[in-house]
Protein backbone atom coordinates (compact mmCIF):
# COMPACT_ATOMS: atom_id res chain seq x y z
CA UNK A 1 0.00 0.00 0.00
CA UNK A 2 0.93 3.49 -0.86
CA UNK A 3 2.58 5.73 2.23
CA UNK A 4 0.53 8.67 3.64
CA UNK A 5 2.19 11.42 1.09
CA UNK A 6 1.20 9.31 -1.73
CA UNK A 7 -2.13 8.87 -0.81
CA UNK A 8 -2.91 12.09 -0.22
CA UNK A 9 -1.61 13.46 -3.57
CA UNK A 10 -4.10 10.66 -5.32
CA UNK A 11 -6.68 11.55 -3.23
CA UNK A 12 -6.38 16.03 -3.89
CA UNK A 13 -5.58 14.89 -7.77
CA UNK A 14 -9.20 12.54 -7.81
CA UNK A 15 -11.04 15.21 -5.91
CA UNK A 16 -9.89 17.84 -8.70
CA UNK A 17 -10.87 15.79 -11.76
CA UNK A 18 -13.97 14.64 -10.35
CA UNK A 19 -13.11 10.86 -9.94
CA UNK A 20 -13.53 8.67 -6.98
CA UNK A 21 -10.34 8.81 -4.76
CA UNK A 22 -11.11 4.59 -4.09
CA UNK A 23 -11.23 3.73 -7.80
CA UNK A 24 -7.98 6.13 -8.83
CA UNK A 25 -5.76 4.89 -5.53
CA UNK A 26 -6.83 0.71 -6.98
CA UNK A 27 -5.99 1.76 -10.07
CA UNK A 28 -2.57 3.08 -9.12
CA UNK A 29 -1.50 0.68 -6.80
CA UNK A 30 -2.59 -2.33 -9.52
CA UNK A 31 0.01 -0.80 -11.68
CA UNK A 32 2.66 -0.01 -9.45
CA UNK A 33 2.20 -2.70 -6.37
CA UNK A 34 1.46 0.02 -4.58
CA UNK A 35 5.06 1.86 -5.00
CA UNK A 36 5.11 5.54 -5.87
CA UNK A 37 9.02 5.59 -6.24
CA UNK A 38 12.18 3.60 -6.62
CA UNK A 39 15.65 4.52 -5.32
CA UNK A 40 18.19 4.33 -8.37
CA UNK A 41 21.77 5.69 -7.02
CA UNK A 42 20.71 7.51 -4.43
CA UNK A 43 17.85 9.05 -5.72
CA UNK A 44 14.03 9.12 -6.19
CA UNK A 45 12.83 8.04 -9.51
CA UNK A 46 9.31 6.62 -10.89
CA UNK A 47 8.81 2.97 -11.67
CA UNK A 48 9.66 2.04 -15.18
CA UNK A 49 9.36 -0.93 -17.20
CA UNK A 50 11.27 -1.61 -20.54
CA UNK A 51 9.36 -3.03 -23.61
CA UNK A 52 12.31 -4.31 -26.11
CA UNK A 53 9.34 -5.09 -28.96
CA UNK A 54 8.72 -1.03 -28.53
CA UNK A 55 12.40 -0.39 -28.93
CA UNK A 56 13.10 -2.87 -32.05
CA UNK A 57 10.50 -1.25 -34.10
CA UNK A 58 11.38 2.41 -33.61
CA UNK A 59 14.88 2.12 -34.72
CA UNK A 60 16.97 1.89 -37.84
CA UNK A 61 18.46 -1.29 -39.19
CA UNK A 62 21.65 -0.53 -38.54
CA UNK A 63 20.65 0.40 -34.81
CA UNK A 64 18.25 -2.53 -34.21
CA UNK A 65 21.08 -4.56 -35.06
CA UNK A 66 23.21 -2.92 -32.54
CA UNK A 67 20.36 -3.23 -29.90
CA UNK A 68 19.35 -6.49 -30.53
CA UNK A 69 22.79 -7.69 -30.07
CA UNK A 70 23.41 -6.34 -26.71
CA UNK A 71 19.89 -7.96 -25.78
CA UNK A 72 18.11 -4.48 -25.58
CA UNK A 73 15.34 -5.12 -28.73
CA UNK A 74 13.45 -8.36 -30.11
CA UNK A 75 10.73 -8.31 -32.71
CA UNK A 76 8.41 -9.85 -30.57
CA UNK A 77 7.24 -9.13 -26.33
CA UNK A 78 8.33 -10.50 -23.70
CA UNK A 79 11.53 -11.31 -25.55
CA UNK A 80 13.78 -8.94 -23.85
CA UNK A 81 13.48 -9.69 -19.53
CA UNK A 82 13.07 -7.14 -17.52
CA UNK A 83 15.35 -7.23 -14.43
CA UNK A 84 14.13 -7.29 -11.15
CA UNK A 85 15.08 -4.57 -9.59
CA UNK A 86 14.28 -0.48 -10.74
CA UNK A 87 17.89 0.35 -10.27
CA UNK A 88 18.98 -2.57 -13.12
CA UNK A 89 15.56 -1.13 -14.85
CA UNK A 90 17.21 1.88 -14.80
CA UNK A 91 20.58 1.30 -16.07
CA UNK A 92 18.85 -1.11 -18.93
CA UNK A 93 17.07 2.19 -20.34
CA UNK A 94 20.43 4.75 -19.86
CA UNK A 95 21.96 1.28 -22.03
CA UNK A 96 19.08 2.17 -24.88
CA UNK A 97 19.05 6.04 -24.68
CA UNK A 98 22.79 5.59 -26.02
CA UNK A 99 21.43 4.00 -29.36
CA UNK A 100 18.87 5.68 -29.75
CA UNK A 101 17.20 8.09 -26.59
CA UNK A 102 13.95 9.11 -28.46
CA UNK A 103 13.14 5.50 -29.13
CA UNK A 104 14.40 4.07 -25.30
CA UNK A 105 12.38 6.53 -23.87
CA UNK A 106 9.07 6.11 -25.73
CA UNK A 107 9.62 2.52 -25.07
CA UNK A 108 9.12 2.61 -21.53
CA UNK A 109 6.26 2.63 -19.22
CA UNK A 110 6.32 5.22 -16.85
CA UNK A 111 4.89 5.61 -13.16
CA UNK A 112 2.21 4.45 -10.67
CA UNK A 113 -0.07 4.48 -14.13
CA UNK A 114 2.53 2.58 -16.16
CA UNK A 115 1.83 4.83 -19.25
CA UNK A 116 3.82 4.26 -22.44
CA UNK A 117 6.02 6.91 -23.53
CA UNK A 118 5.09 5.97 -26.82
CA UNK A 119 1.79 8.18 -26.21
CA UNK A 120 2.83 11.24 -26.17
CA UNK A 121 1.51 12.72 -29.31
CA UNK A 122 -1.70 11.41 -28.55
CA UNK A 123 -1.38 12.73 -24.90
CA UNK A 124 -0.73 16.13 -26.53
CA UNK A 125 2.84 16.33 -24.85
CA UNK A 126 5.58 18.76 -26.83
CA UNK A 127 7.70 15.47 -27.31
CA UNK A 128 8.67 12.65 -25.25
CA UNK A 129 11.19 14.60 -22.78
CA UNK A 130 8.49 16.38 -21.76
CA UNK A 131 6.16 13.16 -20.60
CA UNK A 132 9.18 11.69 -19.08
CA UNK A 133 10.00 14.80 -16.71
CA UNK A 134 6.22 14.90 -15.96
CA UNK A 135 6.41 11.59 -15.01
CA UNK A 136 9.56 12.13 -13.06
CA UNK A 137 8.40 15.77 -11.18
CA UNK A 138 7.16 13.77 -8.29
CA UNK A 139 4.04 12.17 -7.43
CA UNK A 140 1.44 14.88 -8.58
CA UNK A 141 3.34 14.29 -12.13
CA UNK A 142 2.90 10.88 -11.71
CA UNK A 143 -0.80 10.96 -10.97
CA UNK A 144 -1.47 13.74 -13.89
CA UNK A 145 -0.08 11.52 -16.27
CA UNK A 146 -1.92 8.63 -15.13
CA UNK A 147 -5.64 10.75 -15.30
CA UNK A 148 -4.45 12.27 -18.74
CA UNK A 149 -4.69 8.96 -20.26
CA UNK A 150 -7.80 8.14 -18.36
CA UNK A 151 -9.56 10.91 -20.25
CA UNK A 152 -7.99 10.67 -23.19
CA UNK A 153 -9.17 6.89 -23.55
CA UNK A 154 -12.25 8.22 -22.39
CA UNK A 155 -12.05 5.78 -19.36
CA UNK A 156 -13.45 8.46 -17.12
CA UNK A 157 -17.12 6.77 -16.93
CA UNK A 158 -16.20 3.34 -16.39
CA UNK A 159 -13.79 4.62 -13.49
CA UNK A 160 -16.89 6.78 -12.18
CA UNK A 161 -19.47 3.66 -12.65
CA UNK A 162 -16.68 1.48 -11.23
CA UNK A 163 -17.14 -0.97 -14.55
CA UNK A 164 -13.92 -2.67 -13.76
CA UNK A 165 -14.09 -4.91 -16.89
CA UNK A 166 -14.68 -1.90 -19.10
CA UNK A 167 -12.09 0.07 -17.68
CA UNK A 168 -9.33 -2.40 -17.63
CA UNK A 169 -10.41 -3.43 -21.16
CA UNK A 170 -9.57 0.18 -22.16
CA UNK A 171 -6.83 0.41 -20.03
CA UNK A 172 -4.67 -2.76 -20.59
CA UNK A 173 -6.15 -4.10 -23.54
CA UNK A 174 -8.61 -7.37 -24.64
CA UNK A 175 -6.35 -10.08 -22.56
CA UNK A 176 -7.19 -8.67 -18.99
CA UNK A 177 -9.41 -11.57 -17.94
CA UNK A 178 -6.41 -13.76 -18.31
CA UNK A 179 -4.59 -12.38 -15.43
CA UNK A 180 -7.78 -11.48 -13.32
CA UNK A 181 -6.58 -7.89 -14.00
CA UNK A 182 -10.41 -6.39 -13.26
CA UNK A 183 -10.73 -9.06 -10.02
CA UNK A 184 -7.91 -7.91 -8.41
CA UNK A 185 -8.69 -4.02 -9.39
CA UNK A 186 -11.55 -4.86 -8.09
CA UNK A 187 -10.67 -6.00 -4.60
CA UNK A 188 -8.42 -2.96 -4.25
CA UNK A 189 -11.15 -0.59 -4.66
CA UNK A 190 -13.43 -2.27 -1.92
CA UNK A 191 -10.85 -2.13 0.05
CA UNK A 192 -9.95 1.60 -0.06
CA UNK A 193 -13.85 2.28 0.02
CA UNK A 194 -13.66 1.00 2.98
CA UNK A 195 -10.53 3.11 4.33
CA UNK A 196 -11.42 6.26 2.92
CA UNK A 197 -13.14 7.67 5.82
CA UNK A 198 -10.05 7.23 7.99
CA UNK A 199 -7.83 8.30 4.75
CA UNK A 200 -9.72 11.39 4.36
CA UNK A 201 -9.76 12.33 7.83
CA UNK A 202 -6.40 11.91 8.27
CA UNK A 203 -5.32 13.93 4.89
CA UNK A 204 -7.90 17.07 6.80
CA UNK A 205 -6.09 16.69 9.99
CA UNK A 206 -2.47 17.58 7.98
CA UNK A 207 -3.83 20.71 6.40
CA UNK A 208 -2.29 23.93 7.42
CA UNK A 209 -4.72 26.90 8.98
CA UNK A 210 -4.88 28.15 5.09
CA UNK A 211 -6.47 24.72 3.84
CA UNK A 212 -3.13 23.42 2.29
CA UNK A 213 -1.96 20.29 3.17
CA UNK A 214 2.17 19.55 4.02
CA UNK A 215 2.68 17.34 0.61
CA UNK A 216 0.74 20.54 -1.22
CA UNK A 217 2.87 22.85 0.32
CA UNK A 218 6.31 21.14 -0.14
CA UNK A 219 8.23 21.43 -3.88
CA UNK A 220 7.82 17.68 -5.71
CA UNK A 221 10.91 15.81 -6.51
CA UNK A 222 13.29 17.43 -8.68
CA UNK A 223 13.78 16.22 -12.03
CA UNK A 224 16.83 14.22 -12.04
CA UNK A 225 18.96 13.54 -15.40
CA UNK A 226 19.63 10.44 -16.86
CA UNK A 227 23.45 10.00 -18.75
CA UNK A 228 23.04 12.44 -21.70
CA UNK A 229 21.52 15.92 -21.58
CA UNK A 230 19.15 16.91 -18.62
CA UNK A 231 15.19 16.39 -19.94
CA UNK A 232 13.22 19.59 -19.91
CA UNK A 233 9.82 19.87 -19.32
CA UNK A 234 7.39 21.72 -21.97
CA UNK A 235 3.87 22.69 -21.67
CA UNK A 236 1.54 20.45 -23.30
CA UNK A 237 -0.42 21.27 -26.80
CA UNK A 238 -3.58 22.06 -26.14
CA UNK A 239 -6.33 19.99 -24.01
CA UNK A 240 -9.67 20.29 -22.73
CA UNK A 241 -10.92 22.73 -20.37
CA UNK A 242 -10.20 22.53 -16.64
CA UNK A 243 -8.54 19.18 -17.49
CA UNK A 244 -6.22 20.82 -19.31
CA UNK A 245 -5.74 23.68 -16.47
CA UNK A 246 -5.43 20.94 -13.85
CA UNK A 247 -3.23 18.30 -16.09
CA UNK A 248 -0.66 20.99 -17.59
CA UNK A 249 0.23 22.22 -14.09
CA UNK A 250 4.04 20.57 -13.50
């Protein structure tokens, strides 16, 4: 389960887009087990995962060739292991970025929502960079990114009617029932139902006098460079309406 500051930032970020703070906390914890961030060298980064099938089709021949012989691209998924660990996660990707950053990094999924760098033209992002550093501001970034696809799927009513089939359908793809993917998002949100009383009273009893709460109140993470130049984050094309206000925010 997610600590207190991590809660609390899914909680403010559902209560501004109008979602229900059980279904979006299940939904993030599903994707992430219920870890915000990983410690790679000594610092705070979001949880990534590596697709190599991603990477082999977005590069040349002559650098596919190079990837797939250090065992960083395959034609088909599930070819290239991920390691266990974030840290070895980590140092897979800054392997990639070396042949090719714009491809490693659109082949990764990034934070508690596991969203595909590979989106972000159809997330309305500037370029990939700019995904990636939203992704890797902290764990409002995190959380935007994750309700940005939501909407832009147009997931937003399942989530609200808590159609966990429908959602995860739209969310993961046809091959959910396999894994149980909508059970088990399913059991999660009963179960934070069920805590959100004591969750929400405890995120009113850390707001300041002027209605701000500590995590509100304190900077997010910094965005920390990768090996090769530092990624900068740009302001999104344009989006809808308060979404757009609410999402663009860094």
């Amino acid at each position: 389960m997610f600590d207190k500051k991590t809660v609390n930032e899914i909680m403010a970020a559902a209560r501004e887009l109008s979602l229900d703070p059980a279904g979006l906390l299940a939904i993030a914890e599903i994707e992430s087990g219920g870890r915000a961030f990983a410690r790679v060298e000594g610092r705070d980064e979001p949880l990534i995962r590596f697709e190599g099938h991603y990477f082999d089709r977005r590069l040349s021949a002559e650098k596919q060739a190079r990837a797939r012989a250090l065992g960083l691209s395959a034609p088909t998924a599930g070819a290239v292991v991920n390691p266990r660990t974030q840290e070895a996660r980590w140092r897979m990707l800054a392997r990639a970025e070396k042949i090719d950053r714009k491809a490693a990094y659109e082949s990764v999924s990034w934070g508690i929502g596991q969203v595909m760098g590979a989106h972000w033209v159809w997330l309305g992002y500037a370029d990939v960079e700019a995904l990636a550093a939203q992704a890797r501001s902290g764990i409002a970034g995190q959380v935007r990114l994750m309700a940005r696809y939501i909407d832009k799927a147009g997931l937003a009513p399942a989530l609200r009617a808590h159609d966990w089939a429908a959602f995860v359908r739209g969310y993961n793809g046809p091959g959910y029932r396999a894994s149980g993917y909508h059970t088990k998002l399913a059991v999660a949100y009963e179960r934070y139902r069920a805590l959100l009383p004591t969750l929400a009273a405890t995120a009113t009893a850390s707001q300041s006098p002027a209605g701000k709460s500590e995590a509100s109140r304190r900077e997010t993470s910094p965005t920390v460079a990768l090996p090769g130049r530092s990624p900068q984050p740009r302001r999104p094309a344009g989006f809808w309406g308060r979404m757009k206000e609410l999402l663009a925010r860094s």
